[in-house]
Protein backbone atom coordinates (compact mmCIF):
# COMPACT_ATOMS: atom_id res chain seq x y z
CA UNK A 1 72.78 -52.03 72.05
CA UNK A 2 71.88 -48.67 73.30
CA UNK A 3 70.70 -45.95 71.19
CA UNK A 4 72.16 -42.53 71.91
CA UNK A 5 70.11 -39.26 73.05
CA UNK A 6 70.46 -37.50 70.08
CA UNK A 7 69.33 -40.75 67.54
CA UNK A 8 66.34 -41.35 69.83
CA UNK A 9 65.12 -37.39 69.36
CA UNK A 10 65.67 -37.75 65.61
CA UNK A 11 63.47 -40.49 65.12
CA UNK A 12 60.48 -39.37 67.12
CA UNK A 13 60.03 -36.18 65.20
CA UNK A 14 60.31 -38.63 62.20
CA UNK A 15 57.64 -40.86 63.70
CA UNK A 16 55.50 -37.69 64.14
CA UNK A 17 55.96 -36.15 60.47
CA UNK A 18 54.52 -39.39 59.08
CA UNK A 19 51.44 -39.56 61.66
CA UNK A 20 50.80 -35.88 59.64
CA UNK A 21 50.92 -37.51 56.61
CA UNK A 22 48.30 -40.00 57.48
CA UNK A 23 45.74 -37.38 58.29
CA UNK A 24 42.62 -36.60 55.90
CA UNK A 25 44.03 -33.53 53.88
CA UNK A 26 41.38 -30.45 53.70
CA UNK A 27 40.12 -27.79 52.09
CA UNK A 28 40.01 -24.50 52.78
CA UNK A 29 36.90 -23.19 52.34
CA UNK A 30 36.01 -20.09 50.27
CA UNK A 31 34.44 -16.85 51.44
CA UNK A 32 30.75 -16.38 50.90
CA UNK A 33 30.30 -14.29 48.02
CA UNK A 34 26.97 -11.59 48.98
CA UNK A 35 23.76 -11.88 46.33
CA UNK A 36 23.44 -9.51 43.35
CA UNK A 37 21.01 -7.13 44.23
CA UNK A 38 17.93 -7.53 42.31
CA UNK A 39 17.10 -5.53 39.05
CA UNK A 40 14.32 -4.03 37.98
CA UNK A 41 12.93 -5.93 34.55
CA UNK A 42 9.87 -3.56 33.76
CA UNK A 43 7.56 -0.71 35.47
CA UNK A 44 4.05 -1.11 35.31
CA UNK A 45 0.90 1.51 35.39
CA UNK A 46 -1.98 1.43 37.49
CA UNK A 47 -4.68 2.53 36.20
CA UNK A 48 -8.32 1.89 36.00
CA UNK A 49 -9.72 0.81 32.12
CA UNK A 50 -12.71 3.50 32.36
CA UNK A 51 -12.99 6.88 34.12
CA UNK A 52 -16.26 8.96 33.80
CA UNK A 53 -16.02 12.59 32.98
CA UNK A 54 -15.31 14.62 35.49
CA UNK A 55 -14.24 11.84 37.82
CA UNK A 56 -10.59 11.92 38.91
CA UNK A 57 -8.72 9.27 39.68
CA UNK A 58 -4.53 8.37 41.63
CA UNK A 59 -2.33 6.73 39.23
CA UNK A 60 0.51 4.21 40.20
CA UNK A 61 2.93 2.53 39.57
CA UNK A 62 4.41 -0.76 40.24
CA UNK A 63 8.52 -1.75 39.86
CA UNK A 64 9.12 -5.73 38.94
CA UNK A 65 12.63 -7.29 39.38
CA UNK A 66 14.32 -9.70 38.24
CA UNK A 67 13.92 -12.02 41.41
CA UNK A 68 10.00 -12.02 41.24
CA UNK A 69 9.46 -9.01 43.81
CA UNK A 70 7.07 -5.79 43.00
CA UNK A 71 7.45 -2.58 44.71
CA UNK A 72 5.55 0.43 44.50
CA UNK A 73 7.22 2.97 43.40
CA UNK A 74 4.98 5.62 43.01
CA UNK A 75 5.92 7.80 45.65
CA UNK A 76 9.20 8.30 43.16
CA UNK A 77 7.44 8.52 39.62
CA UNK A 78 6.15 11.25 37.47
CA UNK A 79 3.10 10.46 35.43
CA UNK A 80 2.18 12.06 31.79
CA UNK A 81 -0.32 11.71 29.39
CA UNK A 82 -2.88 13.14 26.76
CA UNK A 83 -4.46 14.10 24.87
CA UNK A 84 -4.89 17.39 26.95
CA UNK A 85 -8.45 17.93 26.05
CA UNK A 86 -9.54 14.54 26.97
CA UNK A 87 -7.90 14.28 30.28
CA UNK A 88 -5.85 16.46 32.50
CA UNK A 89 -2.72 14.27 34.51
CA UNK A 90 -0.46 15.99 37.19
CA UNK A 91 3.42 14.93 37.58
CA UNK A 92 2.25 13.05 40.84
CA UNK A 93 -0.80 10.86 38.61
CA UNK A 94 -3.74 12.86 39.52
CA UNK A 95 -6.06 12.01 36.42
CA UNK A 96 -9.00 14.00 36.00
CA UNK A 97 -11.55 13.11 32.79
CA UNK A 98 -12.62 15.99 30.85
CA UNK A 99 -14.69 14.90 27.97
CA UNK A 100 -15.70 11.03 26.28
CA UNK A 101 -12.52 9.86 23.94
CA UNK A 102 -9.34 7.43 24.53
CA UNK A 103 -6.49 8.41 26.24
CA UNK A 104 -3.39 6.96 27.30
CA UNK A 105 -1.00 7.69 31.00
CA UNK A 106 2.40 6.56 30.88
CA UNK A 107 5.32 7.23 34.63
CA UNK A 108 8.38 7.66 34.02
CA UNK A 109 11.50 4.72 34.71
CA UNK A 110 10.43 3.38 30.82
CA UNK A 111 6.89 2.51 31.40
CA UNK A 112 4.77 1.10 28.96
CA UNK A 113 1.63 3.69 28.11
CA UNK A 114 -1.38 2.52 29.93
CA UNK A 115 -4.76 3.27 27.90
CA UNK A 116 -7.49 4.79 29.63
CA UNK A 117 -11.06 5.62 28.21
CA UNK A 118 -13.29 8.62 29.15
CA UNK A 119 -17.15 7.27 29.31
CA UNK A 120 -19.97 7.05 31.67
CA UNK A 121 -20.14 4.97 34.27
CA UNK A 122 -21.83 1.61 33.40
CA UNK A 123 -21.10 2.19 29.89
CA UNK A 124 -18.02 1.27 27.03
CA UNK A 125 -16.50 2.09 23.90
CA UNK A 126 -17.54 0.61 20.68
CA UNK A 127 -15.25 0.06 17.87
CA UNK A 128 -15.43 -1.55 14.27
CA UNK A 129 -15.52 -1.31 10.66
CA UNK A 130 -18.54 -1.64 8.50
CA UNK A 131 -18.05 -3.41 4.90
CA UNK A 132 -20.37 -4.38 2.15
CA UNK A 133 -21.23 -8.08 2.47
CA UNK A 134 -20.44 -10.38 0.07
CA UNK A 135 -16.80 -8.73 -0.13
CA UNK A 136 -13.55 -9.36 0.55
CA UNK A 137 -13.90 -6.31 3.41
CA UNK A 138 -15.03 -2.95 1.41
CA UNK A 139 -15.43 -0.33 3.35
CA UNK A 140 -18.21 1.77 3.62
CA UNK A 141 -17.68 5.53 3.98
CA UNK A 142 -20.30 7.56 5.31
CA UNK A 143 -22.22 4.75 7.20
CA UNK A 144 -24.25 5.91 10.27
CA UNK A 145 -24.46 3.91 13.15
CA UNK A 146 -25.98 4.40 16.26
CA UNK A 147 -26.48 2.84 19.33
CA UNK A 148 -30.17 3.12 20.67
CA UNK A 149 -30.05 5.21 23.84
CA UNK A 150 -26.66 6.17 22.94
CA UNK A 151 -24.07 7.54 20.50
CA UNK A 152 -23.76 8.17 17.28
CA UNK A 153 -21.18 8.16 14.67
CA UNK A 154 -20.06 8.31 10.36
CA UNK A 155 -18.01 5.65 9.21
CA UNK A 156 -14.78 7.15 7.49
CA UNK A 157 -13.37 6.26 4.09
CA UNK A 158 -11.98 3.08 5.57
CA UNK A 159 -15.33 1.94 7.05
CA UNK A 160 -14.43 2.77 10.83
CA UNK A 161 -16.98 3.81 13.32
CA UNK A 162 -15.74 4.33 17.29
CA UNK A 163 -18.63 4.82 19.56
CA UNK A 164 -18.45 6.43 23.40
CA UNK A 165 -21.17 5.37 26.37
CA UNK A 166 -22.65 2.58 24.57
CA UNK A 167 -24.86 0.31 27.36
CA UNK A 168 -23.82 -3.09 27.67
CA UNK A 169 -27.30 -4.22 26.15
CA UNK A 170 -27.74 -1.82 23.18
CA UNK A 171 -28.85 -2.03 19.93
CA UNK A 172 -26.84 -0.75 17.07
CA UNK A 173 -28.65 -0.04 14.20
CA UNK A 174 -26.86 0.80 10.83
CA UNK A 175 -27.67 2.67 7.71
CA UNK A 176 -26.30 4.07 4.88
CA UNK A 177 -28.28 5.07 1.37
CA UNK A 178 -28.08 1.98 -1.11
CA UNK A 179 -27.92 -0.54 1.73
CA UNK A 180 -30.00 -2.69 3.62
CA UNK A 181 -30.74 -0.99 7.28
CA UNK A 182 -29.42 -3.47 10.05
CA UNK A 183 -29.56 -4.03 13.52
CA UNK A 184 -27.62 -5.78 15.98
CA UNK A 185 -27.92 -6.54 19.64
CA UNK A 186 -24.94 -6.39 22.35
CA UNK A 187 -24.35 -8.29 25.19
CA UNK A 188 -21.07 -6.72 26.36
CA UNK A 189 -18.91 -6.62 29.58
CA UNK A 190 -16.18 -4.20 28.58
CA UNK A 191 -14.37 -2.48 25.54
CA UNK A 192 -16.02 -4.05 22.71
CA UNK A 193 -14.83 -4.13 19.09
CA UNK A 194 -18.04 -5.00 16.59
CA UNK A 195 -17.28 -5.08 12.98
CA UNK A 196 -20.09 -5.14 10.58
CA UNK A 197 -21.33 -5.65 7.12
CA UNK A 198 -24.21 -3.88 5.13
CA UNK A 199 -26.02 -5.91 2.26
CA UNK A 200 -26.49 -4.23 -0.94
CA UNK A 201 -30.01 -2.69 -1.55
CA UNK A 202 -30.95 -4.09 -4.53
CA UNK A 203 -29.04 -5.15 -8.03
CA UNK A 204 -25.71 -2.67 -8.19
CA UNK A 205 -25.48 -2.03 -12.13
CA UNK A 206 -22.68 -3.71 -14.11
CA UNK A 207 -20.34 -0.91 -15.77
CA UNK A 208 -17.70 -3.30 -17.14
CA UNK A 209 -17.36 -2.61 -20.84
CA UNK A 210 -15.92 -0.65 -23.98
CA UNK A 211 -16.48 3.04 -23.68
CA UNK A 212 -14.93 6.07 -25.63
CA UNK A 213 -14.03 8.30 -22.71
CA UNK A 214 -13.93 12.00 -23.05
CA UNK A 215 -12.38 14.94 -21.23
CA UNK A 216 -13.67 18.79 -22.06
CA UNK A 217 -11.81 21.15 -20.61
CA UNK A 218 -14.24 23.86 -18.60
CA UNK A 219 -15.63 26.86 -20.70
CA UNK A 220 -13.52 28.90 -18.39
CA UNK A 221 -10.49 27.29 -19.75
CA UNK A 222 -10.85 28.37 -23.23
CA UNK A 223 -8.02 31.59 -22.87
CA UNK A 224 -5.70 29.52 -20.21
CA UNK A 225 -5.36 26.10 -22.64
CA UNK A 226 -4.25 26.26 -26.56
CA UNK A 227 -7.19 25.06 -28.12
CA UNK A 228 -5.63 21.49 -29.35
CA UNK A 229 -5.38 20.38 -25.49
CA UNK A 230 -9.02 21.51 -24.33
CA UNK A 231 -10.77 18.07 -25.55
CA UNK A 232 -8.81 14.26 -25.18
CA UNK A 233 -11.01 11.15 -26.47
CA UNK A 234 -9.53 7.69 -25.53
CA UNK A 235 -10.60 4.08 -25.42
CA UNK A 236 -11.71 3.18 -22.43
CA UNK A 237 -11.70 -0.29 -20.94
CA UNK A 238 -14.08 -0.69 -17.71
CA UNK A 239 -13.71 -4.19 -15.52
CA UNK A 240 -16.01 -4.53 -12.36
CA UNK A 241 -15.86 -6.33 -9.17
CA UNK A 242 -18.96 -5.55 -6.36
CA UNK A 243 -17.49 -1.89 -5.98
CA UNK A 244 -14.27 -1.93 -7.21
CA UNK A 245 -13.82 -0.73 -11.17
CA UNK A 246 -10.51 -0.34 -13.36
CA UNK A 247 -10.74 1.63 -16.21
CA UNK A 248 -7.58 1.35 -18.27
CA UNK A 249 -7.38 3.83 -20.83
CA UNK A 250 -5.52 3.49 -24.40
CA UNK A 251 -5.07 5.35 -27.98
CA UNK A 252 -2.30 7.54 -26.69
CA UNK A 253 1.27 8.63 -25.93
CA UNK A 254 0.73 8.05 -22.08
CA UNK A 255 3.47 9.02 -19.43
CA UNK A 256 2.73 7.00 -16.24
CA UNK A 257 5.88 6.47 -14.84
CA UNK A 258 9.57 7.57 -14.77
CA UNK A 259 10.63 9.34 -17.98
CA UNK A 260 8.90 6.27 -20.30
CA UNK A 261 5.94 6.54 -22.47
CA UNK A 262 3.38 3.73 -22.88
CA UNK A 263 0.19 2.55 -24.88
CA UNK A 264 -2.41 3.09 -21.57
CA UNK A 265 -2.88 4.21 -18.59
CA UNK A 266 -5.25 2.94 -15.85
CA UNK A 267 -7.11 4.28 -13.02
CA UNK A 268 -8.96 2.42 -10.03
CA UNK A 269 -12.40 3.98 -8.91
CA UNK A 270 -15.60 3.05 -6.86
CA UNK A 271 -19.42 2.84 -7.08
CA UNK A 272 -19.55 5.29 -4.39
CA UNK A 273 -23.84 4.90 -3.75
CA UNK A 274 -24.88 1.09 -5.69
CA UNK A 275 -26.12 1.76 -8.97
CA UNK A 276 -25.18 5.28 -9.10
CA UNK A 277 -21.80 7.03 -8.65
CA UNK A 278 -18.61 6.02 -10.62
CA UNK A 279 -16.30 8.01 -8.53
CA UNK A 280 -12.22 7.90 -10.31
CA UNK A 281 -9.26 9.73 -8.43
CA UNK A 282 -6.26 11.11 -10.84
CA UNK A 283 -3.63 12.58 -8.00
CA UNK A 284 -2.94 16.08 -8.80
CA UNK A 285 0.75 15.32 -8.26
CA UNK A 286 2.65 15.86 -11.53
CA UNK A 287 5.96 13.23 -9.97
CA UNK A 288 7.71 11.26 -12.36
CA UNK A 289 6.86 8.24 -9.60
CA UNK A 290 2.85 8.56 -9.85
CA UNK A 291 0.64 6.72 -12.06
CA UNK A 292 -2.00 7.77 -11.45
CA UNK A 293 -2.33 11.42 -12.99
CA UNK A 294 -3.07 11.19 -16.38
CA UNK A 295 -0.05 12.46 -18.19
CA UNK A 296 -0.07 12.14 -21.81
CA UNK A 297 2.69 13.54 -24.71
CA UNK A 298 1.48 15.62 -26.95
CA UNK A 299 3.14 18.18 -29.58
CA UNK A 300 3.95 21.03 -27.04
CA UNK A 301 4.84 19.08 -24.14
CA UNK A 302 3.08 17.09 -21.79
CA UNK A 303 -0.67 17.35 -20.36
CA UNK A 304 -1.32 16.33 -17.16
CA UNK A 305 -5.12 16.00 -15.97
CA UNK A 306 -5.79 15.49 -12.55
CA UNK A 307 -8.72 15.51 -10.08
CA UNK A 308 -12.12 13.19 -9.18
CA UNK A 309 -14.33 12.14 -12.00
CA UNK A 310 -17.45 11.91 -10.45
CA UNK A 311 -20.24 9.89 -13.48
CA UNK A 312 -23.47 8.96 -13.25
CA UNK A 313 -25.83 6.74 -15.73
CA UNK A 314 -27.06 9.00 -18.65
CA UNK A 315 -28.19 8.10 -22.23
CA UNK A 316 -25.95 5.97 -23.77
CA UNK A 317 -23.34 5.47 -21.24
CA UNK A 318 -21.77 7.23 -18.02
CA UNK A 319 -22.20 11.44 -17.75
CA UNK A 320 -20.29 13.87 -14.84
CA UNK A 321 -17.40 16.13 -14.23
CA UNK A 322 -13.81 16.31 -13.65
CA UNK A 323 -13.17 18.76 -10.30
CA UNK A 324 -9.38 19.25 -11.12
CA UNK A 325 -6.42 20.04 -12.89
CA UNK A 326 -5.96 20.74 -16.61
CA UNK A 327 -2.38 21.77 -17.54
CA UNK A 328 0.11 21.82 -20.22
CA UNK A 329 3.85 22.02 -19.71
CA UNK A 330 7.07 21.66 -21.72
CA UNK A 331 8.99 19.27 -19.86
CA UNK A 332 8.32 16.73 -16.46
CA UNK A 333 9.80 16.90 -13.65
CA UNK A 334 12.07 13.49 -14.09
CA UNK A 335 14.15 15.37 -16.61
CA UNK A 336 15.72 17.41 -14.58
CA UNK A 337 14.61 20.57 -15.96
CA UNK A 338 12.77 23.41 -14.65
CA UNK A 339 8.96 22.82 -15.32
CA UNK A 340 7.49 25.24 -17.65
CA UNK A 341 3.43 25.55 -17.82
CA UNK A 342 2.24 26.75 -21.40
CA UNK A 343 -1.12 27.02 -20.01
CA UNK A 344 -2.84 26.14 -16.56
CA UNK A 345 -6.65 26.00 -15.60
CA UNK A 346 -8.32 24.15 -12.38
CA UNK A 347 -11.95 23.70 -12.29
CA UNK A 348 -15.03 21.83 -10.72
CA UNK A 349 -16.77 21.79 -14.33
CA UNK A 350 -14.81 20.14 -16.76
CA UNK A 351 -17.66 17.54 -18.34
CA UNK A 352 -16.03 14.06 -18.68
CA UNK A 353 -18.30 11.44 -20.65
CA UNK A 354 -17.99 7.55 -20.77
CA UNK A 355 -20.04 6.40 -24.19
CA UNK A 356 -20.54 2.76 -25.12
């Protein structure tokens, strides 16, 4: 039978759709996105560790992102730093050293300060604290130490000593009344810290005991003070540990903290030199929140002593003076009234006396 024209077209196209159907289907493919530009993470200094005085020096500094990369960047920073009488900086990181001390540079984009230290050339910077051995890490105030050739410098009241243009080799050799002299020998490649302790020269005496303690006011005081507040006796309770003392005081109406009375009052203190000086600090701060000015009730108010005790060994017990603040007033501060002194005296001579 013969197929007409129009049947023969039809089914050809048909034929064709389904060979289209048979092909692999594909994908089209997405457009490649472009990579983030890189961040930067941090900005970092360049700076030598040690400049001499007088020598200057360039500063830079370095940009790090967050693929890895650094740049310099220094062309587009501005540099600061200080102190201003240790070294001189210009905005561009010109550096110039002007006299032995630390410093520290810093460029701007959020960099992290850079430290730099004035000494000689060929020499470094000594730190360290010097304690009494045998402690738990007192310090010792007032320490010299030196380094042969080199420096010197006093410990503080935290036992800290910082020393300029030490040699690496030195010798520092430290001293302080009471103690045992010592030396020590460096071998050092850089910024060193050395701490260091100082034997006791000799038996330190043993204060711990029972005492009657008692406060004169100073002659002076006689007109300023009503004459039932010049002179306060009170048990005295003294415990001892290498330096450290606590002398806890009882037998009256004490005031040591906010607005409530109690049965004693304490006070920390030092052998200052071994065997010597009891040294006690009462603040001079008449705050509801202190404890440690000696604030006791009394008929017209409140007296408030304050100052450094400073005792040494005499007779039958301790014997010194009170540099400080004797002072009567009506009411404290915590009651919210206006404080009202009935009589007032400071002076370096009132005599204090600790009797077994």
């Amino acid at each position: 039978m013969q197929v007409p024209a129009r049947t023969a077209i039809v089914a050809a196209v048909v034929a064709a759709l389904a060979a289209c159907d048979r092909s692999p289907a594909t994908t089209p493919t997405a457009p490649t996105a472009p990579n983030d530009p890189a961040s930067i993470t941090r900005v970092v200094v360049v700076s030598p560790p040690t400049l001499a005085p007088g020598a200057t020096t360039q500063l830079g500094l370095n940009a790090v992102y967050s693929d890895g990369t650094t740049r310099d960047v220094t062309g587009a920073a501005t540099f600061t730093g200080g102190p201003r009488d240790v070294i001189a900086i210009s905005p561009t990181g010109a550096v110039t050293a002007l006299k032995l001390g630390d410093a520290a540079v810093t460029g701007n984009q959020g960099s992290a300060a850079r430290e730099l230290v004035v000494v000689p050339d060929g020499t470094f910077r000594v730190v360290g604290r010097v304690i009494e051995e045998g402690t738990s890490g007192l310090p010792i105030g007032g320490a010299r130490v030196e380094a042969e050739g080199g420096p010197v410098d006093i410990t503080d009241l935290d036992g800290r000593y910082r020393l300029y243009g030490v040699p690496g080799g030195a010798r520092l050799r430290i001293s302080k009344p009471g103690y045992t002299p010592r030396e020590v020998a460096l071998a050092i490649l850089g910024h060193h810290i050395e701490n260091l302790a100082l034997a006791v020269d000799g038996p330190r005496l043993d204060f711990a005991g029972q005492y009657q303690l008692t406060i004169d006011a100073a002659a002076e005081c006689r007109s300023q003070l009503p004459e039932n507040s010049r002179t306060r006796r009170y048990p005295a309770a003294v415990t001892q540990v290498g330096r450290d003392l606590r002398v806890v005081f009882t037998g009256a109406r004490f005031a040591p903290h906010s607005g409530g009375e109690g049965e004693d009052f304490w006070v920390n203190g030092q052998v200052t030199d071994p065997g010597n000086v009891v040294e006690l600090r009462l603040t001079e701060t008449g705050s509801c929140e202190s404890s440690e000015m000696l604030v006791e009730k009394v008929e017209q108010g409140y007296l408030e002593i304050g100052g450094v005790i400073e005792l040494r060994p005499g007779g039958a017990g301790l014997v010194g003076t009170l540099r400080g603040l004797f002072q009567l007033i009506a009411n404290r501060q915590c009651q919210g009234l206006e404080i009202a002194a009935l009589g007032s005296c400071r002076s370096s001579s009132h005599r204090v006396t600790l009797t077994r």
